[in-house]
PDB file of N, CA and C in Angstrom:
ATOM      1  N   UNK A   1     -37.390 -55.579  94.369  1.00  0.00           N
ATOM      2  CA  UNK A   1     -38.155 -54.347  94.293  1.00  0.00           C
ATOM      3  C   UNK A   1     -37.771 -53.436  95.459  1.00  0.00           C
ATOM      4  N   UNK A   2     -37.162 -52.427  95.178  1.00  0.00           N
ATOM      5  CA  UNK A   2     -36.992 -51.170  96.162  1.00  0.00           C
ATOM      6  C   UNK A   2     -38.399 -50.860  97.022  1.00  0.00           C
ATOM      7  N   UNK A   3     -38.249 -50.458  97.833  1.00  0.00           N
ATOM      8  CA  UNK A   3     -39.386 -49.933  98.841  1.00  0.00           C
ATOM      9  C   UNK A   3     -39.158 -48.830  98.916  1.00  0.00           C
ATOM     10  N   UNK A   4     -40.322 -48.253  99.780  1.00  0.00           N
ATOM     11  CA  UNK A   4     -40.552 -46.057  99.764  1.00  0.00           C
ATOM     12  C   UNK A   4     -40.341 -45.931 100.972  1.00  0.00           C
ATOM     13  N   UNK A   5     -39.311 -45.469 101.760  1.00  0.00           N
ATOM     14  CA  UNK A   5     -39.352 -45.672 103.155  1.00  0.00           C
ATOM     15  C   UNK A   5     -39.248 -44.355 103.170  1.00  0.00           C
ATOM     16  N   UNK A   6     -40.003 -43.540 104.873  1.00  0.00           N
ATOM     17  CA  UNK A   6     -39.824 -42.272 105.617  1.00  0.00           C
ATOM     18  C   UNK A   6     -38.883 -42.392 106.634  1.00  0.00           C
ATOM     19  N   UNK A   7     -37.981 -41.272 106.681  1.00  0.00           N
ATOM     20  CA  UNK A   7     -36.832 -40.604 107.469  1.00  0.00           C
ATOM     21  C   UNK A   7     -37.590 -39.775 108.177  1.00  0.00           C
ATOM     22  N   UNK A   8     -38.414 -40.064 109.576  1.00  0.00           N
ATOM     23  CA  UNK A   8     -38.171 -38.550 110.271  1.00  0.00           C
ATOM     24  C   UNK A   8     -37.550 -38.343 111.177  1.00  0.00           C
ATOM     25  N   UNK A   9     -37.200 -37.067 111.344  1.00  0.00           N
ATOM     26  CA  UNK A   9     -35.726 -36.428 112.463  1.00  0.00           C
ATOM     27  C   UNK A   9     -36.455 -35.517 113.241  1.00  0.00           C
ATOM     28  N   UNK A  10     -36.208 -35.244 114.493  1.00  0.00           N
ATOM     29  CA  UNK A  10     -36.409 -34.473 115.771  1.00  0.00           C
ATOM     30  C   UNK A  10     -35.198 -34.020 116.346  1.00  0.00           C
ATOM     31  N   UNK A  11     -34.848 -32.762 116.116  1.00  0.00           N
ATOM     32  CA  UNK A  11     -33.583 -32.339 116.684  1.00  0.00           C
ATOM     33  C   UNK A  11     -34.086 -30.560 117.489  1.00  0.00           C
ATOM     34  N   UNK A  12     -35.133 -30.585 117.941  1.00  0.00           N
ATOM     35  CA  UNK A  12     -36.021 -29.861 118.356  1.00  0.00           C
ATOM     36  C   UNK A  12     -35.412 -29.553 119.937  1.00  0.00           C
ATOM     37  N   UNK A  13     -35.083 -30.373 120.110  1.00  0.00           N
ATOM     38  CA  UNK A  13     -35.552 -30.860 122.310  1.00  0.00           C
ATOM     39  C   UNK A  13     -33.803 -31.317 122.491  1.00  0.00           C
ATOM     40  N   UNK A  14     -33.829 -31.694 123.389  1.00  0.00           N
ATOM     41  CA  UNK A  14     -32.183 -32.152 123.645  1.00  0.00           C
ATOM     42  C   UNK A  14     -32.355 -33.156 123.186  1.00  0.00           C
ATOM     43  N   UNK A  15     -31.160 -33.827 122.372  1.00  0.00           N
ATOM     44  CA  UNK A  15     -30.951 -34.798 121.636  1.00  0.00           C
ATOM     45  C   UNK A  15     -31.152 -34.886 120.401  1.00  0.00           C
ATOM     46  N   UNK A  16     -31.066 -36.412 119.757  1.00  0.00           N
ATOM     47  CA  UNK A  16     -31.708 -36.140 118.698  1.00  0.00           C
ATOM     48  C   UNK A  16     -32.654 -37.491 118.315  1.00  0.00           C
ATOM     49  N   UNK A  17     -33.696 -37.404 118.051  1.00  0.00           N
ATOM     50  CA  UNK A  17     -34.403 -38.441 117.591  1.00  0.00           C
ATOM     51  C   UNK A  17     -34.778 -39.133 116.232  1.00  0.00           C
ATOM     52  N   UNK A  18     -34.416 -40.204 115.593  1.00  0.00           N
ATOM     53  CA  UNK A  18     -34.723 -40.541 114.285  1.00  0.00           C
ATOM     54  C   UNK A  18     -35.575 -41.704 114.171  1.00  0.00           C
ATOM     55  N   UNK A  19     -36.205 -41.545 113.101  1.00  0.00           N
ATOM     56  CA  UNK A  19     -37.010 -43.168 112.855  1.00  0.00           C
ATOM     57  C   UNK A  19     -37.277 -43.123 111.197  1.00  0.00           C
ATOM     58  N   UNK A  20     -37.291 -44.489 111.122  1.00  0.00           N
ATOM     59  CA  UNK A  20     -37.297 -44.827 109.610  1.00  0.00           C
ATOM     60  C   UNK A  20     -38.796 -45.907 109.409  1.00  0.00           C
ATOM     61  N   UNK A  21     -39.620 -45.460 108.575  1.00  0.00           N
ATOM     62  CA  UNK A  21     -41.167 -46.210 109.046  1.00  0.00           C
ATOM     63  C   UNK A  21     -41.494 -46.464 106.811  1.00  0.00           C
ATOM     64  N   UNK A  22     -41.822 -47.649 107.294  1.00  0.00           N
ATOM     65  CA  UNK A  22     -42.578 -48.031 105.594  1.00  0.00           C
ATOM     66  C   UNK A  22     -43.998 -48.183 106.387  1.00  0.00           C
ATOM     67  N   UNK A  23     -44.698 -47.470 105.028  1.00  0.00           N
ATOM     68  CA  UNK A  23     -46.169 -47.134 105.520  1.00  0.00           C
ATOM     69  C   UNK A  23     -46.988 -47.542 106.592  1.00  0.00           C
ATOM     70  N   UNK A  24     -46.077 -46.379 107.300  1.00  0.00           N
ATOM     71  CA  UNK A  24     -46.614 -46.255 108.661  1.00  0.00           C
ATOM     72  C   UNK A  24     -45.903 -47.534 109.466  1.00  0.00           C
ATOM     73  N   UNK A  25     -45.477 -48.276 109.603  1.00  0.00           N
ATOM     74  CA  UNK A  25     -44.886 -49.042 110.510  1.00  0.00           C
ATOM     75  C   UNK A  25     -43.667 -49.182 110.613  1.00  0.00           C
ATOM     76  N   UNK A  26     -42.879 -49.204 111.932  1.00  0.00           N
ATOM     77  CA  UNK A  26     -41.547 -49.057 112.658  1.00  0.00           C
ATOM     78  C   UNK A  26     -41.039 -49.879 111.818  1.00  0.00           C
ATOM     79  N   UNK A  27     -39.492 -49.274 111.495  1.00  0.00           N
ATOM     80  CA  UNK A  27     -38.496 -50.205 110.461  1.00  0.00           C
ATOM     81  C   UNK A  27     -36.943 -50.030 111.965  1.00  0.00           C
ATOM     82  N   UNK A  28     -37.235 -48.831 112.177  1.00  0.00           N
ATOM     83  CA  UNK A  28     -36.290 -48.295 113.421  1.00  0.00           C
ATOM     84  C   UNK A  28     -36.208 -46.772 113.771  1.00  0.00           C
ATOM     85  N   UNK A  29     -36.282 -46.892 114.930  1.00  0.00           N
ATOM     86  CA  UNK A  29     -36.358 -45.758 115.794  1.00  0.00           C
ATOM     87  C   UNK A  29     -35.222 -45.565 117.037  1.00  0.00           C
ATOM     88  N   UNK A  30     -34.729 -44.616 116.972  1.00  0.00           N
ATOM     89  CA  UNK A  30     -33.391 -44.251 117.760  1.00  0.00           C
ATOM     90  C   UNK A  30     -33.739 -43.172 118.526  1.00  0.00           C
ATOM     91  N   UNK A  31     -33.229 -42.734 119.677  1.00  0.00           N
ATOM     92  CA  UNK A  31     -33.280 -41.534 120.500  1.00  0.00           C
ATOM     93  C   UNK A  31     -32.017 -41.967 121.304  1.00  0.00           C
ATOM     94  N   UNK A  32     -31.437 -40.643 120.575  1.00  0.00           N
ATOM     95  CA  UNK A  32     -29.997 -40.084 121.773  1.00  0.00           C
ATOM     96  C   UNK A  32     -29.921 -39.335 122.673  1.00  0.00           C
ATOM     97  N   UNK A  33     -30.098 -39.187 124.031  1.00  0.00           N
ATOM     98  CA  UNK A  33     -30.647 -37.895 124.584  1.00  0.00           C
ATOM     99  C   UNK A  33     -28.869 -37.033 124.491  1.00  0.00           C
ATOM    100  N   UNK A  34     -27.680 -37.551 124.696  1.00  0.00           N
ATOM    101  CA  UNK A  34     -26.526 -36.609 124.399  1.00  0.00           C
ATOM    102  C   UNK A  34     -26.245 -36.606 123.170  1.00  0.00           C
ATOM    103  N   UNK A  35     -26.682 -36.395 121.569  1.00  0.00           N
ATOM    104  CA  UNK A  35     -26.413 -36.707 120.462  1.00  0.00           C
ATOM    105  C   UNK A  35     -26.399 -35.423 120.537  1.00  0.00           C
ATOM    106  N   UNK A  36     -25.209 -34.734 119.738  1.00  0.00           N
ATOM    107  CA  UNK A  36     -25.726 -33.273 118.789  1.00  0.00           C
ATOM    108  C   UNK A  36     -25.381 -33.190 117.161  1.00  0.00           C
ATOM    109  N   UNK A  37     -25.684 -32.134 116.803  1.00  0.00           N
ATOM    110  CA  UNK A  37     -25.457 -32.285 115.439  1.00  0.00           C
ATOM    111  C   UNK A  37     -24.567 -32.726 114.291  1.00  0.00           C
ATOM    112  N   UNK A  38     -23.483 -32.878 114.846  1.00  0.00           N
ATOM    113  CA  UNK A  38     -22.011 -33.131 114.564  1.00  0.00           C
ATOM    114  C   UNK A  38     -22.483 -34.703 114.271  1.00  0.00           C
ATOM    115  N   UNK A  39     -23.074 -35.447 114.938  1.00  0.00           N
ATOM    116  CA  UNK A  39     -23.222 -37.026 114.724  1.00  0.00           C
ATOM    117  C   UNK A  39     -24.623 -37.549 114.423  1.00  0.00           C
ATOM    118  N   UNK A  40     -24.767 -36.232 113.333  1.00  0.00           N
ATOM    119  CA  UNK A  40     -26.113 -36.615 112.757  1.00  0.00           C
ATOM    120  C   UNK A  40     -25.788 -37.965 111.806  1.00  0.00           C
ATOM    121  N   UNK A  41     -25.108 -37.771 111.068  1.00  0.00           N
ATOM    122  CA  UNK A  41     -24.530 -39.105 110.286  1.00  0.00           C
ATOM    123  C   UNK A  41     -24.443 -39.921 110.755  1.00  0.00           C
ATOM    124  N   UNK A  42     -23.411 -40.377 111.605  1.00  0.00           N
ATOM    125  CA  UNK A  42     -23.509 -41.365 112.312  1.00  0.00           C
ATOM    126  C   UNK A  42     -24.393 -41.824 112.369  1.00  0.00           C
ATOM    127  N   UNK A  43     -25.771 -41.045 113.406  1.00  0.00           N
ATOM    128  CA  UNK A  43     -26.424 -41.534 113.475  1.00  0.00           C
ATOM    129  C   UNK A  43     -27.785 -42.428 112.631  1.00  0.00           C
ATOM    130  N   UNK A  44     -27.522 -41.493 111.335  1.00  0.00           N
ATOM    131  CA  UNK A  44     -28.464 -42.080 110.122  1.00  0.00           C
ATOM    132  C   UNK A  44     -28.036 -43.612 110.011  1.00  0.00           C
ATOM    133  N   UNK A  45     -26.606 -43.199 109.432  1.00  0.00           N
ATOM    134  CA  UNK A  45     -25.274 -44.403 108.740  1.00  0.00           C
ATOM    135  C   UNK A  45     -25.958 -45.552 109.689  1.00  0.00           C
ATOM    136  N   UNK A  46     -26.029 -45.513 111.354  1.00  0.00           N
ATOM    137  CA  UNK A  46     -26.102 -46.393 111.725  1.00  0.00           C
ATOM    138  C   UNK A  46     -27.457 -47.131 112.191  1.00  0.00           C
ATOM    139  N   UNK A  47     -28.812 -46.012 111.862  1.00  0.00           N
ATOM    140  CA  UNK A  47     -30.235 -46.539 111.944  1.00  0.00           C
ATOM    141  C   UNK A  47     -30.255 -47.106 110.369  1.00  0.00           C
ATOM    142  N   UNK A  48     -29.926 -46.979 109.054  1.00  0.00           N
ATOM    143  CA  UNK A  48     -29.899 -47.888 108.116  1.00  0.00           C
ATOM    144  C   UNK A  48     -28.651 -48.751 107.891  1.00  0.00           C
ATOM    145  N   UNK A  49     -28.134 -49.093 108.681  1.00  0.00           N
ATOM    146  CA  UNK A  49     -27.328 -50.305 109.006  1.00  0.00           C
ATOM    147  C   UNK A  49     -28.103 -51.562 109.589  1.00  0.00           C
ATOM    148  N   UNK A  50     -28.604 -50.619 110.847  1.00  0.00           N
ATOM    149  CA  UNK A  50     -29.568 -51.733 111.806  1.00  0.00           C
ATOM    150  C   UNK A  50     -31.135 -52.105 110.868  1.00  0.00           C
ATOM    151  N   UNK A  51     -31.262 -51.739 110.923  1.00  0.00           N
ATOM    152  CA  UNK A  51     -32.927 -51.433 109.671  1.00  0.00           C
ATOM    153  C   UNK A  51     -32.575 -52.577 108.542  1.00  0.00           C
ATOM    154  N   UNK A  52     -31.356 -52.675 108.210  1.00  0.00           N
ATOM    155  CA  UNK A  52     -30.879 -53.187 106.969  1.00  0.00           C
ATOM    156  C   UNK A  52     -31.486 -52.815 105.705  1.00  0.00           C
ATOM    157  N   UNK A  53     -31.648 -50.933 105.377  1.00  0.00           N
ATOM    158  CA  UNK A  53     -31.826 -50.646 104.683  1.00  0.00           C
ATOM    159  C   UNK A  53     -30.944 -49.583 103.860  1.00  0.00           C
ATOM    160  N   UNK A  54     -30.810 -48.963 102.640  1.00  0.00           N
ATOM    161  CA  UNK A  54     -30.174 -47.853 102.206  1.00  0.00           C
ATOM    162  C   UNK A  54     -30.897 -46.923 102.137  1.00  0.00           C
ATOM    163  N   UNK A  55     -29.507 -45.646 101.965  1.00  0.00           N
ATOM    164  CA  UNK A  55     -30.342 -44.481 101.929  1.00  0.00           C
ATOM    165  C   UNK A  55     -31.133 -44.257 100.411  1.00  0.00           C
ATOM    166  N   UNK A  56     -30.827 -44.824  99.433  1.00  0.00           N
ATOM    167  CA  UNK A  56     -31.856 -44.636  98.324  1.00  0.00           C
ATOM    168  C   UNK A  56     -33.232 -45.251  98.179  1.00  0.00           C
ATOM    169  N   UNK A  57     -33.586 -46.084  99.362  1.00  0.00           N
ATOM    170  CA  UNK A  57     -35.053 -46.449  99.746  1.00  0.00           C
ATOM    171  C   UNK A  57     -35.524 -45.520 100.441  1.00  0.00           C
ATOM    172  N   UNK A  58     -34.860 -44.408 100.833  1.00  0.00           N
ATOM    173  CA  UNK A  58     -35.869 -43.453 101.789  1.00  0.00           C
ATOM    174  C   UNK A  58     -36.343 -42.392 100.813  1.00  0.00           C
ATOM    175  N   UNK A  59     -37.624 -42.291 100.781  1.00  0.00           N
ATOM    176  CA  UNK A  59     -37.812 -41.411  99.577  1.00  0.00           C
ATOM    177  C   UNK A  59     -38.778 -39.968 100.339  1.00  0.00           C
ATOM    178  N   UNK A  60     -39.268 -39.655 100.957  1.00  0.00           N
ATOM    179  CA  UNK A  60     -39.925 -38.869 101.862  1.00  0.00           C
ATOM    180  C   UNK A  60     -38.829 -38.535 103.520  1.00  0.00           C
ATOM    181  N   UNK A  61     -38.542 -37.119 103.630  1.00  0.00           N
ATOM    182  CA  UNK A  61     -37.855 -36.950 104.807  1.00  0.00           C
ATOM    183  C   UNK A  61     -38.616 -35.722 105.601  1.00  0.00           C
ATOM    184  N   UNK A  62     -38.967 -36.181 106.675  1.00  0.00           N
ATOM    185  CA  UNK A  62     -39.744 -35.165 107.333  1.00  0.00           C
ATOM    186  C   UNK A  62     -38.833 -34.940 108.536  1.00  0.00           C
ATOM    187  N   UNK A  63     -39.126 -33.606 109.122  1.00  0.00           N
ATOM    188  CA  UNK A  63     -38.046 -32.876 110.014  1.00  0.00           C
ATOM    189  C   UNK A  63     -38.818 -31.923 110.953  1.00  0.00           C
ATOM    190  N   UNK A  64     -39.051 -31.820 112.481  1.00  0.00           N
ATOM    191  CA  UNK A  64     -39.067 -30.824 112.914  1.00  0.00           C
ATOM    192  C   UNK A  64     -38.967 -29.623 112.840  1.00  0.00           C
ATOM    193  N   UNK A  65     -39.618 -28.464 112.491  1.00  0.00           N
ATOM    194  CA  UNK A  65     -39.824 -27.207 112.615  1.00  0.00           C
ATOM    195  C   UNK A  65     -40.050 -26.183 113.357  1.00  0.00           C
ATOM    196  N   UNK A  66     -40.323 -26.453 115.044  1.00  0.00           N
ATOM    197  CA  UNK A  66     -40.164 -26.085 115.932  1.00  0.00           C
ATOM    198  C   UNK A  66     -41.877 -25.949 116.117  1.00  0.00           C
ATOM    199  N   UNK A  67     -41.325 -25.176 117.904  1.00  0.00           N
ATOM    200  CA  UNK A  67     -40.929 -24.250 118.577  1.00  0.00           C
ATOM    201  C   UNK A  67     -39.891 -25.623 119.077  1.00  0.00           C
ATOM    202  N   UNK A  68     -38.721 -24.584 119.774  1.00  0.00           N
ATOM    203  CA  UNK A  68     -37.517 -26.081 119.712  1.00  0.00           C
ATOM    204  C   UNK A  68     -36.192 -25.048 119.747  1.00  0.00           C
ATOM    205  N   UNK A  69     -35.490 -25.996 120.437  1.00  0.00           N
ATOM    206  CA  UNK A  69     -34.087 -25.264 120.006  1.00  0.00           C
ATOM    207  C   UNK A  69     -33.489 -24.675 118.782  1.00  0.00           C
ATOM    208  N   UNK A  70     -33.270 -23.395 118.789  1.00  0.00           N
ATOM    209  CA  UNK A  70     -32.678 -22.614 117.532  1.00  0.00           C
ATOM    210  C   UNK A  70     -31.750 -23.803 116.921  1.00  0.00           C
ATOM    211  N   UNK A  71     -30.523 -23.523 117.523  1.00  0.00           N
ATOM    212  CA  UNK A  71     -29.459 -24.571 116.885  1.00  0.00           C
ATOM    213  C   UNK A  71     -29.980 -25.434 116.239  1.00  0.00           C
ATOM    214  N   UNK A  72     -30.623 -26.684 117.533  1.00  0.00           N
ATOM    215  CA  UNK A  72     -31.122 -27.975 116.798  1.00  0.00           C
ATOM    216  C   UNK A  72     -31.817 -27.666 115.980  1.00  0.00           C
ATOM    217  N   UNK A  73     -33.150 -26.925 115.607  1.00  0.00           N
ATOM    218  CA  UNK A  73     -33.689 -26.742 114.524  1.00  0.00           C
ATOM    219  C   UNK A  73     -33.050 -26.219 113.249  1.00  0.00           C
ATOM    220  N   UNK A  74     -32.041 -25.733 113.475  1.00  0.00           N
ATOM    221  CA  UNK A  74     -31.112 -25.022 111.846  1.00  0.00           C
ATOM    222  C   UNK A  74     -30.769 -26.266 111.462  1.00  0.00           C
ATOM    223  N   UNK A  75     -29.848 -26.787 112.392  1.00  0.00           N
ATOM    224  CA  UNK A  75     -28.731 -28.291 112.044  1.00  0.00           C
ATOM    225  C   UNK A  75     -29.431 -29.288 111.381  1.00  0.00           C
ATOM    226  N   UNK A  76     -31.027 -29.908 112.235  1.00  0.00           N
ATOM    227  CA  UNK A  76     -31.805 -30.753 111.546  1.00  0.00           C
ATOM    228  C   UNK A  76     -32.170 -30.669 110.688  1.00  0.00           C
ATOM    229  N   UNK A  77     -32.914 -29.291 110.339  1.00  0.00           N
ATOM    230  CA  UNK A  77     -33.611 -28.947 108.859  1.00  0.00           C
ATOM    231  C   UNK A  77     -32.318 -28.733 107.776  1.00  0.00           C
ATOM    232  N   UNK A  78     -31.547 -27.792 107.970  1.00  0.00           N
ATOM    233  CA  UNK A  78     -29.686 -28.420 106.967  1.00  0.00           C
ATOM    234  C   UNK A  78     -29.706 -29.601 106.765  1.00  0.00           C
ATOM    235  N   UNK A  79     -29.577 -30.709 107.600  1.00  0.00           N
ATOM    236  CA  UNK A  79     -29.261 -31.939 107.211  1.00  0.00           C
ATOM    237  C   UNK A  79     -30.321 -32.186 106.296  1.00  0.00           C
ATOM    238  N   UNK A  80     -31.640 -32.635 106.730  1.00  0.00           N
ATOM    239  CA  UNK A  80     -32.191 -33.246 105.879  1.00  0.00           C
ATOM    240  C   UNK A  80     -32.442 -32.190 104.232  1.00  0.00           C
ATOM    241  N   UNK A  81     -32.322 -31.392 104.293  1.00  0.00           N
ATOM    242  CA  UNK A  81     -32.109 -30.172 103.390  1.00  0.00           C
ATOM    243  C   UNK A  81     -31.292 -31.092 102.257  1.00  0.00           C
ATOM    244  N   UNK A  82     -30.097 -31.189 102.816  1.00  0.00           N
ATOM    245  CA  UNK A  82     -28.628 -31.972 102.148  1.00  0.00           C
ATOM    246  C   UNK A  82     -29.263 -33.207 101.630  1.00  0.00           C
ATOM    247  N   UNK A  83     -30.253 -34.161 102.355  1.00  0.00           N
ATOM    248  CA  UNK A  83     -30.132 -35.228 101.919  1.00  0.00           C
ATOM    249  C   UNK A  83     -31.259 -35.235 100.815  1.00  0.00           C
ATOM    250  N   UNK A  84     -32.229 -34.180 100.885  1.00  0.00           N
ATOM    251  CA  UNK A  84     -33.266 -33.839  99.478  1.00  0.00           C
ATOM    252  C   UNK A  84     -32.933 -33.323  97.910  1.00  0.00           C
ATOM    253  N   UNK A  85     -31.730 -32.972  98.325  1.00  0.00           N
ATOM    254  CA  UNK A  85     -30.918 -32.140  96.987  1.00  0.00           C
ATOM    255  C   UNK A  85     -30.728 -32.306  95.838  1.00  0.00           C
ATOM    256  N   UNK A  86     -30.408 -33.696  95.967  1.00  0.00           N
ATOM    257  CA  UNK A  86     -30.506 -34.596  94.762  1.00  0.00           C
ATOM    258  C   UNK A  86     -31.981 -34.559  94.026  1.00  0.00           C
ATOM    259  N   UNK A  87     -32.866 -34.409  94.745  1.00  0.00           N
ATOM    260  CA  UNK A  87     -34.075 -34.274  93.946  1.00  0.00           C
ATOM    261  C   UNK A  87     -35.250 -36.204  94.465  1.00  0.00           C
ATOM    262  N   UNK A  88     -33.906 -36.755  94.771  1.00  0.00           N
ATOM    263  CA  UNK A  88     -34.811 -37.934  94.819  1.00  0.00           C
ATOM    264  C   UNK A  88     -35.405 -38.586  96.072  1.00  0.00           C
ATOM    265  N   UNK A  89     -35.319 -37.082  96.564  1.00  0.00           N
ATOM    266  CA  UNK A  89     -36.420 -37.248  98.153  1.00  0.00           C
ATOM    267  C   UNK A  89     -36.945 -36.388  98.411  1.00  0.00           C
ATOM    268  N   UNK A  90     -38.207 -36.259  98.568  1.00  0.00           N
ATOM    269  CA  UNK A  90     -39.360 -34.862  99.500  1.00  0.00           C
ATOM    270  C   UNK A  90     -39.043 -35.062 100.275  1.00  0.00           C
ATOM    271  N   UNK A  91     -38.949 -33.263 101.000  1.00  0.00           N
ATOM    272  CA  UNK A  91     -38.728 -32.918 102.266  1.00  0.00           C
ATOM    273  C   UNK A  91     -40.234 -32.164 102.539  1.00  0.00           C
ATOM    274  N   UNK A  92     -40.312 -32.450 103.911  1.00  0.00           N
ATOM    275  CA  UNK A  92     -41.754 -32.018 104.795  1.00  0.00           C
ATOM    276  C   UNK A  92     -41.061 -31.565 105.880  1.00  0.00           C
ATOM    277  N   UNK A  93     -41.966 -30.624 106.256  1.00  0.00           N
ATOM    278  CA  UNK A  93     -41.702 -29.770 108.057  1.00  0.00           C
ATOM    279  C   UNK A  93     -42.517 -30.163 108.353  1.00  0.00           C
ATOM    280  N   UNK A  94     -42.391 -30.722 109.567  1.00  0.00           N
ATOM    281  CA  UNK A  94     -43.426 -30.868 110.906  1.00  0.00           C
ATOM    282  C   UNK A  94     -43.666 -29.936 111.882  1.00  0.00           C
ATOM    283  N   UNK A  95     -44.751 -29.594 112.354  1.00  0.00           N
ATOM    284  CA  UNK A  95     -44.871 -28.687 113.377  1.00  0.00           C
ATOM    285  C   UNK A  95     -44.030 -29.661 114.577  1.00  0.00           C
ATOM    286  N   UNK A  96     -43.380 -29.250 115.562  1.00  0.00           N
ATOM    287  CA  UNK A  96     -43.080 -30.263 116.668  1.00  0.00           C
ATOM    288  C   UNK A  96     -44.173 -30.488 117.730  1.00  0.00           C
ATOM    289  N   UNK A  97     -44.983 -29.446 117.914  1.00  0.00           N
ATOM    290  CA  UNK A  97     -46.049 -29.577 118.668  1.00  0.00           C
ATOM    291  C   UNK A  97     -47.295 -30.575 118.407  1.00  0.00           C
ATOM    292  N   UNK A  98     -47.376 -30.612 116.914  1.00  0.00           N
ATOM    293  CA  UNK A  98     -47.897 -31.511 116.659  1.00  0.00           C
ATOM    294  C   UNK A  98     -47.598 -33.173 116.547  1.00  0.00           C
ATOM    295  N   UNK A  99     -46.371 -33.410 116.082  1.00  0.00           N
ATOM    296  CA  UNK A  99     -45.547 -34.506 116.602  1.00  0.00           C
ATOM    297  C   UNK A  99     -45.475 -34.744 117.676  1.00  0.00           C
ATOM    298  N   UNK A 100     -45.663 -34.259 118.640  1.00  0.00           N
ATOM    299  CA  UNK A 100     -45.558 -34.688 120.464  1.00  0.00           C
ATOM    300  C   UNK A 100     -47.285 -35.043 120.627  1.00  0.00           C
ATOM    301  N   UNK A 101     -48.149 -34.004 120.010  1.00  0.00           N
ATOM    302  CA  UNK A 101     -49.692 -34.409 120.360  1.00  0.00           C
ATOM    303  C   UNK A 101     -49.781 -35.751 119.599  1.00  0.00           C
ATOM    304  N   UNK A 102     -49.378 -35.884 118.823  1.00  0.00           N
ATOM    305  CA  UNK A 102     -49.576 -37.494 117.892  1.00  0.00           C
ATOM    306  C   UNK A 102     -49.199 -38.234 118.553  1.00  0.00           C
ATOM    307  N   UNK A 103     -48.267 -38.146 119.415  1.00  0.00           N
ATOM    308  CA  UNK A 103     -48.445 -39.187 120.357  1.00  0.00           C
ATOM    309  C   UNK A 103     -49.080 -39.776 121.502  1.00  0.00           C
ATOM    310  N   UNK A 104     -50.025 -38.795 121.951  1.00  0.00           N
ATOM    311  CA  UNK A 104     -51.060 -39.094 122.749  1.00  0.00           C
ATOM    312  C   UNK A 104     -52.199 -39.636 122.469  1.00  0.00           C
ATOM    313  N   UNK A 105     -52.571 -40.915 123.454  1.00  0.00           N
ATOM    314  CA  UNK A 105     -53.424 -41.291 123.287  1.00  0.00           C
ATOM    315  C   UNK A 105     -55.075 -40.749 123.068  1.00  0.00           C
ATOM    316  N   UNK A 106     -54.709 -39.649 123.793  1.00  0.00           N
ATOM    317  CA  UNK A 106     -56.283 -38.671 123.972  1.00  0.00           C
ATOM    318  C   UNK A 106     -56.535 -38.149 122.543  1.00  0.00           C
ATOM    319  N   UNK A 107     -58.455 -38.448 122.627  1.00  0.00           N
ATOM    320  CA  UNK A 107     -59.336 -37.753 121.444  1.00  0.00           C
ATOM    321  C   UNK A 107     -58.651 -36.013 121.182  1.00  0.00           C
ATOM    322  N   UNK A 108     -58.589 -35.929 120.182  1.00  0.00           N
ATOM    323  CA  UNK A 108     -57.874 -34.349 120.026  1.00  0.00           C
ATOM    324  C   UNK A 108     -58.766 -33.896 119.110  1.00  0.00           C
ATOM    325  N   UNK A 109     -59.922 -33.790 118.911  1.00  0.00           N
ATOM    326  CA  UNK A 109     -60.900 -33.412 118.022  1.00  0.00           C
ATOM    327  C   UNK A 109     -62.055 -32.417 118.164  1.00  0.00           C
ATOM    328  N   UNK A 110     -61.766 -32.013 119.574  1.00  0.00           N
ATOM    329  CA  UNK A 110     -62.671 -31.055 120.388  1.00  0.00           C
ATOM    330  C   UNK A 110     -61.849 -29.304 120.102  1.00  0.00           C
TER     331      UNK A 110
END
C-alpha cells in the first residue's frame, strides 16, 4: 500500500531547507545552509533516497511564500510548481512567518 507523504521546502532565508513528514511525523529533514537553487534536485533525489521513499508517495507539496529572498522564493515556488503539474500533487503556500512561529514553543493565542 502506497502512503500520502508531505514535501515541504523553505528556500526563503539562505539555504535551502526540506522535509518529508507522513501525518505529521519526521520521515526526513535536511537543511543546507550553502545549497542554492541549481541543487534543488539533488537535493530532493537525495532526501527520498535516505527516507527510502519515491516521489509518487508525496502527494501534498507545501512551499514558502515569503517575506524571504526574491530569488529563493521564485526558484522554490517554480520547483515545486514543476513537481504539481502532473496533477498528482497539491501545492500549498506557506506564509514563512508563520512556519518560523510554528516552531516556537510559546502560547501564540493572545
Amino acid at each position: 500500500m502506497s502512503r500520502s507523504l508531505d514535501l515541504i521546502l523553505d528556500t526563503s532565508r539562505q539555504g535551502i531547507a526540506l522535509g518529508i513528514y507522513a501525518e505529521g511525523n519526521i520521515i526526513c529533514e535536511k537543511y543546507e545552509p550553502d545549497c542554492r537553487g541549481e541543487n534543488l534536485g539533488r537535493l530532493l533525489d537525495s532526501s527520498l533516497s535516505f527516507a527510502e521513499v519515491t516521489l509518487e508517495e508525496i502527494k501534498r507539496v507545501l512551499v514558502t511564500l515569503g517575506p524571504g529572498s526574491f530569488t529563493g522564493l521564485r526558484t522554490g515556488i517554480a520547483f515545486c510548481e514543476g513537481l504539481c503539474f502532473s496533477g498528482s500533487r497539491t501545492l500549498y503556500g506557506v506564509s514563512t512567518l508563520a512556519a518560523l512561529r510554528s516552531l516556537s514553543p510559546e502560547d501564540h493565542s493572545a
